[in-house]
Protein backbone atom coordinates (compact mmCIF):
# COMPACT_ATOMS: atom_id res chain seq x y z
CA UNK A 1 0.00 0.00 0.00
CA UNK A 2 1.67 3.60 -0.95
CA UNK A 3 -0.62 5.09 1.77
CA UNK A 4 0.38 2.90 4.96
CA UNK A 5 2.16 4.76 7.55
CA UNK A 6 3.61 1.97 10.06
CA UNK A 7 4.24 5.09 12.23
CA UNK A 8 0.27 6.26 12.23
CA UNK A 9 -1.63 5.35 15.35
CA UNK A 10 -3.20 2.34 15.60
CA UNK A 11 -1.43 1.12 12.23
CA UNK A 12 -0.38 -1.99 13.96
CA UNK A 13 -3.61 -2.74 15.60
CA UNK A 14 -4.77 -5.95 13.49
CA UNK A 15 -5.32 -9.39 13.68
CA UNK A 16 -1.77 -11.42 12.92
CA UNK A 17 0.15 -14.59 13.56
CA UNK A 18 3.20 -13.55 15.67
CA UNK A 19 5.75 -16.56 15.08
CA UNK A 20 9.05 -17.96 17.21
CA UNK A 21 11.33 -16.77 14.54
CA UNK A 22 9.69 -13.06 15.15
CA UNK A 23 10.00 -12.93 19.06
CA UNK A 24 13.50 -14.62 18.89
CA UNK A 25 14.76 -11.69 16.41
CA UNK A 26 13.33 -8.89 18.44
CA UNK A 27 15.81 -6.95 20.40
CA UNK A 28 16.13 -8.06 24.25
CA UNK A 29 16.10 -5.99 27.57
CA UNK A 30 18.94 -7.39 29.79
CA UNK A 31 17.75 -7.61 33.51
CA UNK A 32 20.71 -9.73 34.84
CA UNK A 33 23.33 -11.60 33.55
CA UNK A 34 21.68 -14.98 32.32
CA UNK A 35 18.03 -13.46 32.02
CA UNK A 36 16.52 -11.35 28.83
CA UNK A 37 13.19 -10.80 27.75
CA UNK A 38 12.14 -9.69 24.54
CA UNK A 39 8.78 -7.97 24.10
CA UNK A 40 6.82 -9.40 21.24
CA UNK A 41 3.20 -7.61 21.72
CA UNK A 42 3.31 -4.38 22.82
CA UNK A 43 1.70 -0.66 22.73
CA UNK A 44 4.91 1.01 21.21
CA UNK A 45 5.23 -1.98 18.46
CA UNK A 46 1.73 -2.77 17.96
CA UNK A 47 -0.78 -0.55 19.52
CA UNK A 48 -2.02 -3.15 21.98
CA UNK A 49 -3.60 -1.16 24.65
CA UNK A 50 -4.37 -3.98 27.51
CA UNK A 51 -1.53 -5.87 28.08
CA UNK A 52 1.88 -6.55 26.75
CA UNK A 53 3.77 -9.89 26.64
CA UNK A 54 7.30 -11.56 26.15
CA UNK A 55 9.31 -14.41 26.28
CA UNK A 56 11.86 -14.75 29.09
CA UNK A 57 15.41 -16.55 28.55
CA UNK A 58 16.50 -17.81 31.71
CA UNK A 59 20.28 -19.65 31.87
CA UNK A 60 20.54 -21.75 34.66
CA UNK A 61 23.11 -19.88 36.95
CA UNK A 62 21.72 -16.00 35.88
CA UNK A 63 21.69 -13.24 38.54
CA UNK A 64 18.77 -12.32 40.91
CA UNK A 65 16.34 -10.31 39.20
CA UNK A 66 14.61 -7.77 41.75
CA UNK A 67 11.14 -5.45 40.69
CA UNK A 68 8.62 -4.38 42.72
CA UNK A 69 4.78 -4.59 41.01
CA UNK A 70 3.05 -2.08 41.70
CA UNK A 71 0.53 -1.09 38.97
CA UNK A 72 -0.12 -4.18 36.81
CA UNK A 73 -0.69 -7.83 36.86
CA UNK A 74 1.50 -10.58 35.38
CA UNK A 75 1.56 -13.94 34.91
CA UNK A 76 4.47 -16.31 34.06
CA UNK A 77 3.50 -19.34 31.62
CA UNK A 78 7.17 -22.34 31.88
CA UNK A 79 7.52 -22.97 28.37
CA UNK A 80 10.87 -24.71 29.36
CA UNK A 81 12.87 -25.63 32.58
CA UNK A 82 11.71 -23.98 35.59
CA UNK A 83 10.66 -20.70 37.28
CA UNK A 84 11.55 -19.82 40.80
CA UNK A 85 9.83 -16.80 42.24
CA UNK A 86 10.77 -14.96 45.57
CA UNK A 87 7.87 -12.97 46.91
CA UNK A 88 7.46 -10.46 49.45
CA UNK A 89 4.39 -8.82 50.66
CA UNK A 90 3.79 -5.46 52.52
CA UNK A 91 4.00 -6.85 55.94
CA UNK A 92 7.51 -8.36 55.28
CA UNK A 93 6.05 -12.17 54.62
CA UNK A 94 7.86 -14.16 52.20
CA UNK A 95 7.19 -16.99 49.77
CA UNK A 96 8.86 -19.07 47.52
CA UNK A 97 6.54 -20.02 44.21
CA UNK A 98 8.16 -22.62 41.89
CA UNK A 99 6.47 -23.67 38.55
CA UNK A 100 7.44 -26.91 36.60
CA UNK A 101 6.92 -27.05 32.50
CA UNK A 102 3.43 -26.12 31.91
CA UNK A 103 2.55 -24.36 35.12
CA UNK A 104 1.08 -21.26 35.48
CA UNK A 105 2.16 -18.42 38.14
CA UNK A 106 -0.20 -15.24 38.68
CA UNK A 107 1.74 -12.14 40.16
CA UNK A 108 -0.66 -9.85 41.38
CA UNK A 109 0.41 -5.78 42.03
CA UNK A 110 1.46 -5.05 45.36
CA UNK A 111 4.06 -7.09 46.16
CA UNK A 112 8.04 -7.09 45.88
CA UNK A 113 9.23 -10.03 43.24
CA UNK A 114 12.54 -11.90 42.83
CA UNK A 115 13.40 -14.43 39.70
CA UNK A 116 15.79 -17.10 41.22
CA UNK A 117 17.96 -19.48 39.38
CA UNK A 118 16.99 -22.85 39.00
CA UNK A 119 20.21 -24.76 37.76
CA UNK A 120 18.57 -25.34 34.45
CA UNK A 121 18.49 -23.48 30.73
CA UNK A 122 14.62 -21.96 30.80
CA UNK A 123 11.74 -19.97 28.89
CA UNK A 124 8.96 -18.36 30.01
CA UNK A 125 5.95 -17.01 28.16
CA UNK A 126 4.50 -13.54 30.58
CA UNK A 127 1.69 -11.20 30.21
CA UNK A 128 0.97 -7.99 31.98
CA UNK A 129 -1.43 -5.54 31.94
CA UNK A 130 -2.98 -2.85 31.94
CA UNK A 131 -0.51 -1.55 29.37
CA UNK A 132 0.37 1.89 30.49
CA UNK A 133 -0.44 4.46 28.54
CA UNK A 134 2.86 5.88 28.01
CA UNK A 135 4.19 2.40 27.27
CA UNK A 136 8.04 0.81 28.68
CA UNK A 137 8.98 3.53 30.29
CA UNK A 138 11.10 1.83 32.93
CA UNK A 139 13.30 1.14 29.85
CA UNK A 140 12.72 3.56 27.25
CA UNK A 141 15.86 3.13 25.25
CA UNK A 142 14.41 -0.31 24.66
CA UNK A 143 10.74 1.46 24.08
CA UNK A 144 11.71 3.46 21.34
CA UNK A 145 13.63 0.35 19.99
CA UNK A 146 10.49 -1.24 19.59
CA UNK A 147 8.45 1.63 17.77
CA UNK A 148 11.41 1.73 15.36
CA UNK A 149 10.33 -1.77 14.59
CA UNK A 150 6.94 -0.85 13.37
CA UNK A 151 6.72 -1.87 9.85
């Protein structure tokens, strides 16, 4: 089309097949040594307004990665390997959540969260939402990496 502008709003917002080969070539936020994500559905690459989501590479001796959630939801899908999840609460209380391979973990806003290594290579699939307005901007070097993907 002559007239598509990739950089219009909303001229990402359709239905589409997102594949492996995509999310694996998109460029990667670095949270630790070991552990990357890439973000493969997002409000600065493709006008999603809900939610965002990413894979999660996870080598099996990374570093501690530390964030504290509080104003969205997540959850954490174990394509591969494991997931171990520190979590803290307001009143100091701690847990340790461990999925297997096709387990689910929720993660709630409010609390103080801690990705552990597991001794094992793994991959995990995560959503979040709502998607805020003014999209990554915890990382924005890495936000406007993604709208100069729009195509």
């Amino acid at each position: 089309m002559a007239d598509y502008d990739a950089q219009a709003p909303n001229a990402r917002r359709y239905p589409r097949v997102i594949t492996v080969d995509e999310i694996e070539a998109l460029p990667r936020i670095e949270f630790n040594t070991g552990i990357d994500t890439a973000v493969f559905l997002s409000r600065e690459r493709d006008d999603a307004r809900y939610f965002r989501q990413g894979y999660c590479w996870m080598e099996p001796d990374h570093g501690p990665y530390h964030w504290d959630q509080n104003n969205f939801d997540e959850t954490h899908y174990c394509l591969a390997g494991r997931i171990k999840l520190r979590v803290l609460d307001a009143a100091g209380r701690e847990i340790l959540l461990e999925a297997a391979e096709g387990e689910h973990i929720f993660l709630p806003a409010g609390f103080k969260y801690t990705v552990e290594a597991t001794g094992v290579r793994s991959l995990f699939f995560w959503t979040s939402g709502p998607s805020p307005r003014p999209g990554l901007v915890e990382a924005k070097d890495y936000s406007n990496e993604l709208r100069s993907l729009r195509s």
